[in-house]
C-alpha atoms as a PDB file:
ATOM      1  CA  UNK A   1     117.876  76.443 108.533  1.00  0.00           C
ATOM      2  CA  UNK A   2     116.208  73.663 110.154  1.00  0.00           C
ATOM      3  CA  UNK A   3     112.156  72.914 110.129  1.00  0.00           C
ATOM      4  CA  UNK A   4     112.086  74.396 113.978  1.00  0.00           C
ATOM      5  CA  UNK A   5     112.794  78.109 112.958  1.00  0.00           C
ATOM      6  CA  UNK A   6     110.697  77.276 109.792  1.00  0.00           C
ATOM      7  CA  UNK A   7     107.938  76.198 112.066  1.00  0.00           C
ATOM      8  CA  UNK A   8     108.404  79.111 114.679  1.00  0.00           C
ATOM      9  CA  UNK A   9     108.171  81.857 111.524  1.00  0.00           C
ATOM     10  CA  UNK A  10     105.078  80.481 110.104  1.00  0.00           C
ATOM     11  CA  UNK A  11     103.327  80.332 113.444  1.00  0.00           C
ATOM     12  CA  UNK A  12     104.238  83.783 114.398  1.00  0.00           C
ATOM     13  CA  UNK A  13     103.055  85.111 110.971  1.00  0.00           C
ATOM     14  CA  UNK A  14      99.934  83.023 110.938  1.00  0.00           C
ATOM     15  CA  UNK A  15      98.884  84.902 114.335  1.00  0.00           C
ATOM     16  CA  UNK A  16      99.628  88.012 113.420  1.00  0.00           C
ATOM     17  CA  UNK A  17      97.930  87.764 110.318  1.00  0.00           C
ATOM     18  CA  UNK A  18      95.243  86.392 111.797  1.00  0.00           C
ATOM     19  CA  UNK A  19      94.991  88.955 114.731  1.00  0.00           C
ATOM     20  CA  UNK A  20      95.005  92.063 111.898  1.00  0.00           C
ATOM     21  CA  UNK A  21      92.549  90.484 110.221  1.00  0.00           C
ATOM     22  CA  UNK A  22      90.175  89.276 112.928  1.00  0.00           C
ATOM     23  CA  UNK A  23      90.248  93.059 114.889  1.00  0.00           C
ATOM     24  CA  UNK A  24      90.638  95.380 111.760  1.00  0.00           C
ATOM     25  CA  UNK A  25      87.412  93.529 110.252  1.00  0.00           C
ATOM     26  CA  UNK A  26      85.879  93.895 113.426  1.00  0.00           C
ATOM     27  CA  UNK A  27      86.370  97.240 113.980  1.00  0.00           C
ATOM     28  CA  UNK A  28      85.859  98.111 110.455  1.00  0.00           C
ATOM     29  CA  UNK A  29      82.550  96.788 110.439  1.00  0.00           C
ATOM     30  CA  UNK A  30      81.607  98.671 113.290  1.00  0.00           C
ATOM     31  CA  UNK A  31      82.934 102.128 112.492  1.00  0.00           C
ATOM     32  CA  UNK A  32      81.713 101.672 108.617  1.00  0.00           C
ATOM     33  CA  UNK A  33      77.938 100.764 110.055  1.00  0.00           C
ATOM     34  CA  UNK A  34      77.982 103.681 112.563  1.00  0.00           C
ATOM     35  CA  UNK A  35      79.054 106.017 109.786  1.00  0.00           C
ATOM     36  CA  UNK A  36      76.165 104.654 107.944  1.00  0.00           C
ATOM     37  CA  UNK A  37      73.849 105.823 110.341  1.00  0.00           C
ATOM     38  CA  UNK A  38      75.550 109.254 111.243  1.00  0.00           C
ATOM     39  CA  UNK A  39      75.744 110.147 108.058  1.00  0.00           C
ATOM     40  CA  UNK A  40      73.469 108.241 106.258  1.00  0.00           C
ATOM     41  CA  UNK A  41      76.369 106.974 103.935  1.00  0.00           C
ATOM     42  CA  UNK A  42      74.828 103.873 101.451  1.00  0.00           C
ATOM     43  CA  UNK A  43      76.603 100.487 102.499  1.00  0.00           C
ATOM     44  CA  UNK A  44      79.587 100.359  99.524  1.00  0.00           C
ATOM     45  CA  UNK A  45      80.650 104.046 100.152  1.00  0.00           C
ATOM     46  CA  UNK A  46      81.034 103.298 104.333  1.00  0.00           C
ATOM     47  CA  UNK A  47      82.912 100.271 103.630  1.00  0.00           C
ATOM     48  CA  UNK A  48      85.006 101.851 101.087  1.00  0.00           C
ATOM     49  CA  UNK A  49      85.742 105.410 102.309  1.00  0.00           C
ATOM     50  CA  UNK A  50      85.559 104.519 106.663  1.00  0.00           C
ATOM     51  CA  UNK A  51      86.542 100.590 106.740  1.00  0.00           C
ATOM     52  CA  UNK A  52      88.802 100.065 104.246  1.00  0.00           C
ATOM     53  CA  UNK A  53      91.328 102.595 105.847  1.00  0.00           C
ATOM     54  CA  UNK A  54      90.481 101.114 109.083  1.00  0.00           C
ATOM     55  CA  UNK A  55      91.408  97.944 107.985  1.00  0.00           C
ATOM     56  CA  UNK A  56      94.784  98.962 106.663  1.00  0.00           C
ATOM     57  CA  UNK A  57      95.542 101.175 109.694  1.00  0.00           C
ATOM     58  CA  UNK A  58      95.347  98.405 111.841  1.00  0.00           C
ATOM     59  CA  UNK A  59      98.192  96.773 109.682  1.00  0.00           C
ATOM     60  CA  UNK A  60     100.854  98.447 111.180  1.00  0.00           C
ATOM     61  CA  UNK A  61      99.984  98.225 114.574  1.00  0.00           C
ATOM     62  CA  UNK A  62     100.096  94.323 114.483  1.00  0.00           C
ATOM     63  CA  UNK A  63     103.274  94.532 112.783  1.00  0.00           C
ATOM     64  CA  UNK A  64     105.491  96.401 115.278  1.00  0.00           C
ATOM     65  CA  UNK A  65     103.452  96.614 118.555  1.00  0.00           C
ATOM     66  CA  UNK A  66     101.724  93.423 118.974  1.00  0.00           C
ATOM     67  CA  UNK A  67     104.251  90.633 118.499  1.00  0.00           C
ATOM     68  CA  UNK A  68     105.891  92.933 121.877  1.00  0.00           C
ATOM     69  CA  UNK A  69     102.835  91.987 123.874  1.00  0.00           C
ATOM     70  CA  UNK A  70     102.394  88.509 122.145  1.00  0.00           C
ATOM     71  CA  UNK A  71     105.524  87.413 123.329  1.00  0.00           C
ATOM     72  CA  UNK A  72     105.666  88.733 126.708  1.00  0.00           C
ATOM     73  CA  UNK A  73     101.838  86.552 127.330  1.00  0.00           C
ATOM     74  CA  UNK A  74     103.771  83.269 126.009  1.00  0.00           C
ATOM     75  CA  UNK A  75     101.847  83.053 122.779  1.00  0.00           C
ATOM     76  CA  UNK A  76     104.405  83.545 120.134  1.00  0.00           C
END
């Protein structure tokens, strides 16, 4: 294996790692604060029970749909 397939893995996880987490925060923060003020949830049971799942739902969506589209702009 040489260090350009090394490099080319660790790049392509890096920025889909970095895409999950940068969008499923983001979108957890939002849903969990509008569910606070819906349902006038307290702050640790709207990030547990509404962004936490968010979060992790978001996993497999940057796993096997958006290295597709990453690819096809160039970036991975």
């Amino acid at each position: 294996m040489n260090w350009l397939v090394v490099y080319r893995f660790i790049r392509k996880i890096l920025i889909i790692g970095g895409a999950w987490l940068g969008a499923g925060i983001i979108w957890a923060v939002l849903l969990a604060g509008l569910a606070r003020w819906l349902f006038g949830l307290g702050e640790q049971n709207s990030i547990l029970w509404v962004g936490l799942p968010v979060l992790i739902a978001f996993f497999p969506f940057c796993i096997f749909i958006l290295p597709r589209h990453l690819e096809k702009a160039g970036i991975l």
